[in-house]
Protein backbone atom coordinates (compact mmCIF):
# COMPACT_ATOMS: atom_id res chain seq x y z
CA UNK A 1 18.99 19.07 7.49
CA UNK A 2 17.27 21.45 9.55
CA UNK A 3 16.60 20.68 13.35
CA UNK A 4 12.94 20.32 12.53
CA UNK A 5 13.26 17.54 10.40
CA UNK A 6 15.49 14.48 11.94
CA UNK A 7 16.69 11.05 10.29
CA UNK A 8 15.10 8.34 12.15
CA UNK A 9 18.01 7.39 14.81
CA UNK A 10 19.72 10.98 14.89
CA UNK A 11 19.85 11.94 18.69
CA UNK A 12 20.44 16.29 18.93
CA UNK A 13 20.96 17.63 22.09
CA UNK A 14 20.84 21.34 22.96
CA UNK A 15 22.49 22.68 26.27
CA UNK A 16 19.15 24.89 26.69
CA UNK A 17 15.32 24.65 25.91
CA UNK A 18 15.01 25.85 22.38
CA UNK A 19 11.93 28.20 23.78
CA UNK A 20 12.01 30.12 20.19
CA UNK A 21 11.76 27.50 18.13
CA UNK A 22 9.07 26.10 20.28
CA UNK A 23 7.29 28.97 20.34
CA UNK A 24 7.46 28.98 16.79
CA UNK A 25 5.65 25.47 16.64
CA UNK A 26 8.83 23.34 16.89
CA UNK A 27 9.80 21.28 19.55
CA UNK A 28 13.10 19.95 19.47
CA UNK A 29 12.47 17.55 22.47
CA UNK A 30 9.61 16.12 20.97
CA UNK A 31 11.61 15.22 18.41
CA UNK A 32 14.31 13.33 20.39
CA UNK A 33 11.98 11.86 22.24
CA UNK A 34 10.20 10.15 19.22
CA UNK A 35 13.28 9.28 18.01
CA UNK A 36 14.22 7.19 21.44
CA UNK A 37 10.43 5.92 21.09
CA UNK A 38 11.29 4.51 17.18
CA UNK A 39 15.16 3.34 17.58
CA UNK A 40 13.75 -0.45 18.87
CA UNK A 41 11.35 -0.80 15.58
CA UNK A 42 14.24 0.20 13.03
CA UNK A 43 17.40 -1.68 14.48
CA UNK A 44 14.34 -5.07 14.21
CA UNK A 45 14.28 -4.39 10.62
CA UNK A 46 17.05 -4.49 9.10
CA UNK A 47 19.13 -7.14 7.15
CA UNK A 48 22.66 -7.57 6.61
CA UNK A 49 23.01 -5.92 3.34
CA UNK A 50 21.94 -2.79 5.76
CA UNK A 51 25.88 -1.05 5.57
CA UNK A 52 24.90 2.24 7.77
CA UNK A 53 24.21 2.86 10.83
CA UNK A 54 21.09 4.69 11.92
CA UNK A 55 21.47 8.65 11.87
CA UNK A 56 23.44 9.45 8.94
CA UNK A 57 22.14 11.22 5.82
CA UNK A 58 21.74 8.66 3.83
CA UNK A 59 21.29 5.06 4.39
CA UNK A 60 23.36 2.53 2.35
CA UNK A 61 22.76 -1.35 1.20
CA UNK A 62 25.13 -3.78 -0.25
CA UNK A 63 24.10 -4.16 -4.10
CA UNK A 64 26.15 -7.23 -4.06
CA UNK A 65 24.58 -10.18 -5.23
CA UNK A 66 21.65 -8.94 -7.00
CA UNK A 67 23.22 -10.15 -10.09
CA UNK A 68 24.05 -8.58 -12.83
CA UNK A 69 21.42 -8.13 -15.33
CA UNK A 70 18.99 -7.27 -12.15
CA UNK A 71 16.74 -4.15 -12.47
CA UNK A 72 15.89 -1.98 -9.68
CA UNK A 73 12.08 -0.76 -9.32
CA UNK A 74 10.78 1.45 -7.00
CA UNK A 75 7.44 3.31 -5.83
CA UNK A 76 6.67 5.81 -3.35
CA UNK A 77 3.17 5.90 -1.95
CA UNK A 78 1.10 7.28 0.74
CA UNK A 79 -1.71 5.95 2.84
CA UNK A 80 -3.94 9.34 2.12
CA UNK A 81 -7.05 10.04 4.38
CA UNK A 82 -7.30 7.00 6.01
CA UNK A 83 -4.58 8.28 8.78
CA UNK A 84 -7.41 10.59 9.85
CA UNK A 85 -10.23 7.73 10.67
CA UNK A 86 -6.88 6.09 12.16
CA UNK A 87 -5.85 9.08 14.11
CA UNK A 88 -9.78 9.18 15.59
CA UNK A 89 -9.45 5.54 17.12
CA UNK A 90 -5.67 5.24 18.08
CA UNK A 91 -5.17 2.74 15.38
CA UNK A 92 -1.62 3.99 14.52
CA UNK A 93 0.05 0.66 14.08
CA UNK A 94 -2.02 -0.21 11.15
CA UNK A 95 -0.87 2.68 9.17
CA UNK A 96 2.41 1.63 9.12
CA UNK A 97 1.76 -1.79 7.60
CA UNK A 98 -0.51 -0.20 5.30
CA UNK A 99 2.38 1.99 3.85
CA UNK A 100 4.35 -0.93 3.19
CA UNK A 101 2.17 -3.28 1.64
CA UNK A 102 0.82 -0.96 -0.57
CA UNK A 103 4.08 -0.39 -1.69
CA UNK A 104 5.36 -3.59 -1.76
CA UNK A 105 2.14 -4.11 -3.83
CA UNK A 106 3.83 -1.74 -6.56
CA UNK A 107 6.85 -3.92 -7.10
CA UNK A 108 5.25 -6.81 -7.02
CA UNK A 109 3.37 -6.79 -9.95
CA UNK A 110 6.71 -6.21 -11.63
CA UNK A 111 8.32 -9.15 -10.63
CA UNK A 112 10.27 -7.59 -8.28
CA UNK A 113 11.25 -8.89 -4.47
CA UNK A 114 11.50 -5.59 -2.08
CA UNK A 115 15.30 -4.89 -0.75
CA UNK A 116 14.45 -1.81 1.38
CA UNK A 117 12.07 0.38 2.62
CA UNK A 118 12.03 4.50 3.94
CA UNK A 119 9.06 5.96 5.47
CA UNK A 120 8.02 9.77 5.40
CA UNK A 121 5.98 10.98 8.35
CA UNK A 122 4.78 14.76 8.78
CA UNK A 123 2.56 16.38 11.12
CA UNK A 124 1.93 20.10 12.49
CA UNK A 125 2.93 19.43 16.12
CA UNK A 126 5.36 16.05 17.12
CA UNK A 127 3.43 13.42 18.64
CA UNK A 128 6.52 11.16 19.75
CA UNK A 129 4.08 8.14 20.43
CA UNK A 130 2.00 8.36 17.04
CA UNK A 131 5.36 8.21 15.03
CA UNK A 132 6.61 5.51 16.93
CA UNK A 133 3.53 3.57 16.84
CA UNK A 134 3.58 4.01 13.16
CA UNK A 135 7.26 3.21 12.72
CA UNK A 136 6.67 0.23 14.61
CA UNK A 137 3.68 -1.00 12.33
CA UNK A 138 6.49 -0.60 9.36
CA UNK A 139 8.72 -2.62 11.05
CA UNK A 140 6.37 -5.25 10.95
CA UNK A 141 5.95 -5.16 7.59
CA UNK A 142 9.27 -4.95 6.44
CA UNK A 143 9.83 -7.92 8.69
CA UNK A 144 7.35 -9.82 7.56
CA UNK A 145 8.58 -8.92 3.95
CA UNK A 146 12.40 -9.77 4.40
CA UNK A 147 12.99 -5.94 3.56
CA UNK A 148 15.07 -3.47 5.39
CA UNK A 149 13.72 -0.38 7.32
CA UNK A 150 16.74 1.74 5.93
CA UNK A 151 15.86 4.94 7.53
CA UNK A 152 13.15 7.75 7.38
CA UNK A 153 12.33 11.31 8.30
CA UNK A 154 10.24 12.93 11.09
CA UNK A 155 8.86 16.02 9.79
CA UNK A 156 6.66 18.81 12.49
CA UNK A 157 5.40 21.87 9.79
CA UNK A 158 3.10 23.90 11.79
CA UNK A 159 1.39 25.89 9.14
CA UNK A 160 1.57 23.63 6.72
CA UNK A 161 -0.68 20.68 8.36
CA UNK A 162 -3.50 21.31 10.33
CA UNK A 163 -3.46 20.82 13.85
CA UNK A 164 -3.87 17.00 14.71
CA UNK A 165 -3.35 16.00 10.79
CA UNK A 166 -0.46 13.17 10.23
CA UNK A 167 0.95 11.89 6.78
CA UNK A 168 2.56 9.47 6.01
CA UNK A 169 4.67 8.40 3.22
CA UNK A 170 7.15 5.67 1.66
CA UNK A 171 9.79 4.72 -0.71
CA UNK A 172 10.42 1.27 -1.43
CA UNK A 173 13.15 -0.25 -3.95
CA UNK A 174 13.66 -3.82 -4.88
CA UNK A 175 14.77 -5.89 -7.29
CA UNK A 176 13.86 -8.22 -10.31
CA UNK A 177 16.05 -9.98 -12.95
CA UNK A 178 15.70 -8.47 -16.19
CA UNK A 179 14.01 -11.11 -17.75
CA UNK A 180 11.50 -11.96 -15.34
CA UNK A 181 10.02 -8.60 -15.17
CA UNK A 182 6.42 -7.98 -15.71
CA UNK A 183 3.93 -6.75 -17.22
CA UNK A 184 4.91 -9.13 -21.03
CA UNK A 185 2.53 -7.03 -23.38
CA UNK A 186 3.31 -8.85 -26.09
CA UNK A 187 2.29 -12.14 -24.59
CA UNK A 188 -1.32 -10.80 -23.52
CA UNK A 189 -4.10 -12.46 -26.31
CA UNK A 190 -8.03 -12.41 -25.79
CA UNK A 191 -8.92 -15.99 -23.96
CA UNK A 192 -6.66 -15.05 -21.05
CA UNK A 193 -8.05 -15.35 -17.86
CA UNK A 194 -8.06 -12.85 -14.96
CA UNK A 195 -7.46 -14.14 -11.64
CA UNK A 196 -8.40 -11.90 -8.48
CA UNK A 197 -6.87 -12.24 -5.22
CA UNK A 198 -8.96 -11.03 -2.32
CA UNK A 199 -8.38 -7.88 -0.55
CA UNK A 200 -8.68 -6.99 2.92
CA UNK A 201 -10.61 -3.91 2.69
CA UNK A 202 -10.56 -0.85 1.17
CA UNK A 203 -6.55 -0.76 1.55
CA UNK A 204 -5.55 2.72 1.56
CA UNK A 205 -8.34 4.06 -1.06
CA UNK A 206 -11.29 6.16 -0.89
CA UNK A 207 -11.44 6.86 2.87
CA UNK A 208 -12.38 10.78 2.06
CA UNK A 209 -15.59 9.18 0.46
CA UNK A 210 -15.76 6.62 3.53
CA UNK A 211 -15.06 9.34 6.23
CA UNK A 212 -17.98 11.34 4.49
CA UNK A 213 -20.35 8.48 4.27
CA UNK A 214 -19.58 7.71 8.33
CA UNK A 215 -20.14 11.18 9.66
CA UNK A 216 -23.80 10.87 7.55
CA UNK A 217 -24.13 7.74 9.61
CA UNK A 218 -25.27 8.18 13.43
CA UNK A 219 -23.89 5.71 15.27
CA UNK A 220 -21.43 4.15 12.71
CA UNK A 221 -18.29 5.79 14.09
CA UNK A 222 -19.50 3.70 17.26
CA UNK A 223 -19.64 0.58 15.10
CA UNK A 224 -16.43 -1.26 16.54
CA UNK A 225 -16.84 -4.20 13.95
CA UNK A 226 -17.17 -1.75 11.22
CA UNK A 227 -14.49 0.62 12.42
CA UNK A 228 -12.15 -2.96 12.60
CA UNK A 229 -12.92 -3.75 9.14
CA UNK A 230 -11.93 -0.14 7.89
CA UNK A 231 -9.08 0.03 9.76
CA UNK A 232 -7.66 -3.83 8.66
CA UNK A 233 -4.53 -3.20 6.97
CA UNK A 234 -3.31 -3.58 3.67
CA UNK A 235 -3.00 -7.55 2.69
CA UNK A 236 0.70 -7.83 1.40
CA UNK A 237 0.15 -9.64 -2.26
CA UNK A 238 4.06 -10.59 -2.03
CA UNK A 239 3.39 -14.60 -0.97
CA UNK A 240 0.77 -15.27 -3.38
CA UNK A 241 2.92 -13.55 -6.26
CA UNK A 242 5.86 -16.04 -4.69
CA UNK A 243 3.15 -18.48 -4.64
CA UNK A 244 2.75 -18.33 -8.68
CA UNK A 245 6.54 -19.51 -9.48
CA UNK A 246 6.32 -22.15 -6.73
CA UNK A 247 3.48 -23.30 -8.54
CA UNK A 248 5.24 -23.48 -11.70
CA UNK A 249 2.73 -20.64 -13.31
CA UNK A 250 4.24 -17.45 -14.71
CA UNK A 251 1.77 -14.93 -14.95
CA UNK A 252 1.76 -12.52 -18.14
CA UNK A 253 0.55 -9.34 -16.11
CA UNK A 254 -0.64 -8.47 -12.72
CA UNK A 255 -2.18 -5.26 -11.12
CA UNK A 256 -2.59 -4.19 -7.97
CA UNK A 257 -5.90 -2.76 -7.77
CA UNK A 258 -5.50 0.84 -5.79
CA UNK A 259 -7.47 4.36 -6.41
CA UNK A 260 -9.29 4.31 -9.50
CA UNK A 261 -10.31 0.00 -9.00
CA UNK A 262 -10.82 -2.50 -10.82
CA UNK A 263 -11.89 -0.42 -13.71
CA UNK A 264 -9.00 1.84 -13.94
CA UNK A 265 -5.85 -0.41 -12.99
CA UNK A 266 -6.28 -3.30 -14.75
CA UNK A 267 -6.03 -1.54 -18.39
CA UNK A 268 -2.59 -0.08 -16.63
CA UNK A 269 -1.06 -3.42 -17.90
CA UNK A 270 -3.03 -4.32 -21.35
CA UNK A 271 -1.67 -3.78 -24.98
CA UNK A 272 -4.29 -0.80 -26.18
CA UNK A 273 -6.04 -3.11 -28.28
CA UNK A 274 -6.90 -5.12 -25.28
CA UNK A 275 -9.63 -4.97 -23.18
CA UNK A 276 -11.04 -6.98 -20.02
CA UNK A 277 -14.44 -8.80 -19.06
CA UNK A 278 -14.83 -9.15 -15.59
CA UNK A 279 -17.91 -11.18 -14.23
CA UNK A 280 -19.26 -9.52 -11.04
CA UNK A 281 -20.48 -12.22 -9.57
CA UNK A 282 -17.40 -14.57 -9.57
CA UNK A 283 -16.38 -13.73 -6.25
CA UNK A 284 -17.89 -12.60 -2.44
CA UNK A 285 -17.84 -8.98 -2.74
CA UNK A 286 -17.58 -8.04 1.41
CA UNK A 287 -20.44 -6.82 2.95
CA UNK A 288 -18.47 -3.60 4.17
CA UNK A 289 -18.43 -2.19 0.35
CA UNK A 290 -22.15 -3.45 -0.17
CA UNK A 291 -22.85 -1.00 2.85
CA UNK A 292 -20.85 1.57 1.69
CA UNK A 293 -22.21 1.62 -1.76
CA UNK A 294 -25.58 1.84 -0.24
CA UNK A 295 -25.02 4.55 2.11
CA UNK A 296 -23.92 7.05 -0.76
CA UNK A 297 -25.53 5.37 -3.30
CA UNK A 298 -23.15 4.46 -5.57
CA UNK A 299 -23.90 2.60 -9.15
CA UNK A 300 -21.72 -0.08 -10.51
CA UNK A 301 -19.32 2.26 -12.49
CA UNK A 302 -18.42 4.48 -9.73
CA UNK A 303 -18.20 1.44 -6.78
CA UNK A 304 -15.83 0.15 -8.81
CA UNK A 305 -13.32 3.10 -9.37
CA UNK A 306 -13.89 4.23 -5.95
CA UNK A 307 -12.90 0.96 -4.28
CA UNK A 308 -11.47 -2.08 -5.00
CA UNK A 309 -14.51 -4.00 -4.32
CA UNK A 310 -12.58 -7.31 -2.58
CA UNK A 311 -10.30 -7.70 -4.94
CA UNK A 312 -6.44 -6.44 -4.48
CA UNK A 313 -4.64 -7.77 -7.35
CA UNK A 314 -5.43 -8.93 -10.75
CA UNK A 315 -3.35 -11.90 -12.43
CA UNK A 316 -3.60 -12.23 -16.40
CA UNK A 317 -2.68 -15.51 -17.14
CA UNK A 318 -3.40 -18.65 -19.93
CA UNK A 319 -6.60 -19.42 -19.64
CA UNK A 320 -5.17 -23.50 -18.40
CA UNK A 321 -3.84 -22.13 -15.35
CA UNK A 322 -6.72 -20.59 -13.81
CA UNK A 323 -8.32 -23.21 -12.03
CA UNK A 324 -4.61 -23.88 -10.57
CA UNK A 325 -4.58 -20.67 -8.91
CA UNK A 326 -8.02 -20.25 -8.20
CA UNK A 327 -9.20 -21.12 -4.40
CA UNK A 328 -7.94 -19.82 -1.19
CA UNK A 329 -9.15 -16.25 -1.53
CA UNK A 330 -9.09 -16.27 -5.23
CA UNK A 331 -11.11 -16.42 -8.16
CA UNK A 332 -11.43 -16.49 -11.76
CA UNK A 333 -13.15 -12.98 -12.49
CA UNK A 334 -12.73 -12.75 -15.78
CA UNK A 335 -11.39 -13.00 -19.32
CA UNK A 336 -9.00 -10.69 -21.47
CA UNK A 337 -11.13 -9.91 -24.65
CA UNK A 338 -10.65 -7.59 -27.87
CA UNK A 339 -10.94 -3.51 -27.26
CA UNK A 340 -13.59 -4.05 -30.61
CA UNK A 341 -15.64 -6.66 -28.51
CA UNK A 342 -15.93 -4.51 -25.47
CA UNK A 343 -17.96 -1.55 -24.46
CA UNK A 344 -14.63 0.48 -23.12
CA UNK A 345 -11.49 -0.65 -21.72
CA UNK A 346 -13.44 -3.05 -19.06
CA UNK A 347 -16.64 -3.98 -19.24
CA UNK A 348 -17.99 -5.06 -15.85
CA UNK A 349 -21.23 -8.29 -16.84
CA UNK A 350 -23.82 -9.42 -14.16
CA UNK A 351 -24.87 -8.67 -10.51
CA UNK A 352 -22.41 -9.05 -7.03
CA UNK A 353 -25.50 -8.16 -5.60
């Protein structure tokens, strides 16, 4: 591991200035210093199947009882361009839960319960306050979730970001038992009903179309009740998918509705000869997305793969549990219908206008 890339909790010293490496674009000290900054945030998150301690190469966690016919799944995901509108407000704390719950997002819709959680963060020139500020946003996440922080990496690459850019990344891994894992394909049949769950925002998609629209916008960027609703983070989907079982309903698919929307996600988890009709005016589409959609004057088709329009995650389930799950931020939007009855893999019916 070179001394420009450091394990979260990895203290180097040096007995003088490393003025070369600095000179080259590398600050060592910067990088100890964010690590001091982050050390409080990981040692909140972790749980006692955590078996390392922070600043070795690799973290470890107790497999024990997961049981034995349980199936790991993972994801790794990033938050993409919206760390830029972050980085131009100081909203660094959001970012961090946004990386989480996106990814916890990913395993959810498989059934799976999140175990741990490592976080990738990467800049030109160490800002020791940004990365803890962001680490600290993970932490609440992973609290939230039950999942450990198991470690991460700190990487400054002058050269390869542009001055002031920041991303960040994460790996999550969790577990489901073999038989409860979703999507069930074969249990899918037109008459199902779709169930969306609200979003809160845009998530982490289509913010280089949203940072476009806003610099066309005098004024916006000034807009502190639009910036807020940007910048809200990602809604973790993990108690409503808990929610399901404790309700007694198991659903037959769910997607999480990321870059490409509704459009492009939900066939991720349909048998081919399945399609979806979704009724656009079943549910409150924000008025942040009717704004954006009017500002670069978006038709139906491309809202909808662009963002994910208030909607976050998709349930298929029988059409008799609906109306059990519908309410508290979500509603029937739809019905599961035969690829020969529909116009392409989703059809989208009606106005949310």
């Amino acid at each position: 591991m070179s001394r420009s890339r450091r394990r979260h909790g990895v203290q180097a010293t040096a007995t003088q200035p490393a003025d070369a490496y600095r000179a080259a674009g590398v600050d060592i000290d910067a990088g100890n210093r964010a690590v001091a900054l982050l050390s409080q945030s990981v040692a909140s998150a972790g749980t006692p199947h955590v078996l390392s301690a922070p600043g070795g190469f690799g973290g470890m966690y107790s497999a024990a009882g997961l049981g034995a016919d349980a199936v790991l799944v993972a994801s790794t995901d990033g938050v993409g361009t919206k760390a830029v509108l972050a980085g131009r407000h100081g909203r660094w704390r959001g970012i961090g839960v946004d990386l989480v719950n996106h990814c916890i997002g990913d395993i959810a819709v498989h059934g799976a319960r999140p175990l741990f959680f490592l976080d990738y963060i990467a800049m030109a020139a160490l800002e020791p306050e940004v990365v803890a500020e962001v680490v600290a946003g993970v932490a609440d996440a992973c609290r939230a979730a039950g999942c450990a922080l198991l470690g991460g990496e700190t990487a400054e690459m002058p050269g390869t970001y542009v001055p002031g850019a920041v991303d960040v990344v994460g790996t999550i891994v969790g577990a489901a038992p073999k038989d409860r894992l979703l999507p069930r394909p074969e249990t899918i049949r037109p008459g199902d009903a779709l169930v969306g769950l609200a979003s809160s925002g845009p998530h982490t998609n289509g913010y280089s179309l949203i940072r476009h629209l806003l610099d066309g916008s005098p004024g916006a960027a000034a807009d502190t009740g639009l910036i807020d609703a940007l910048l809200e983070p990602h809604r973790s989907y993990l108690p409503a998918v808990t929610g399901f079982s404790e309700a007694g309903i198991r659903p037959k698919a769910l997607a999480h509705i990321t870059g490409g929307g509704i459009l492009d996600n939900l066939p991720r988890v349909l048998p081919a000869h399945l399609g979806a009709r979704v009724d656009l005016g079943a549910w409150p589409v924000p008025q942040l997305f009717a704004t954006l959609v009017d500002w670069g004057g978006l038709d139906d088709s491309e809202a909808f793969r662009v963002w994910n329009m208030g909607i976050g995650l998709v349930a298929v389930v029988e059409a008799s549990d609906a109306d059990a799950l519908a309410g508290q931020g979500s509603s029937v939007i739809g019905t599961v219908i035969d690829i020969a009855d529909a116009g392409g893999r989703v059809t989208l019916e009606g106005s949310w206008r």
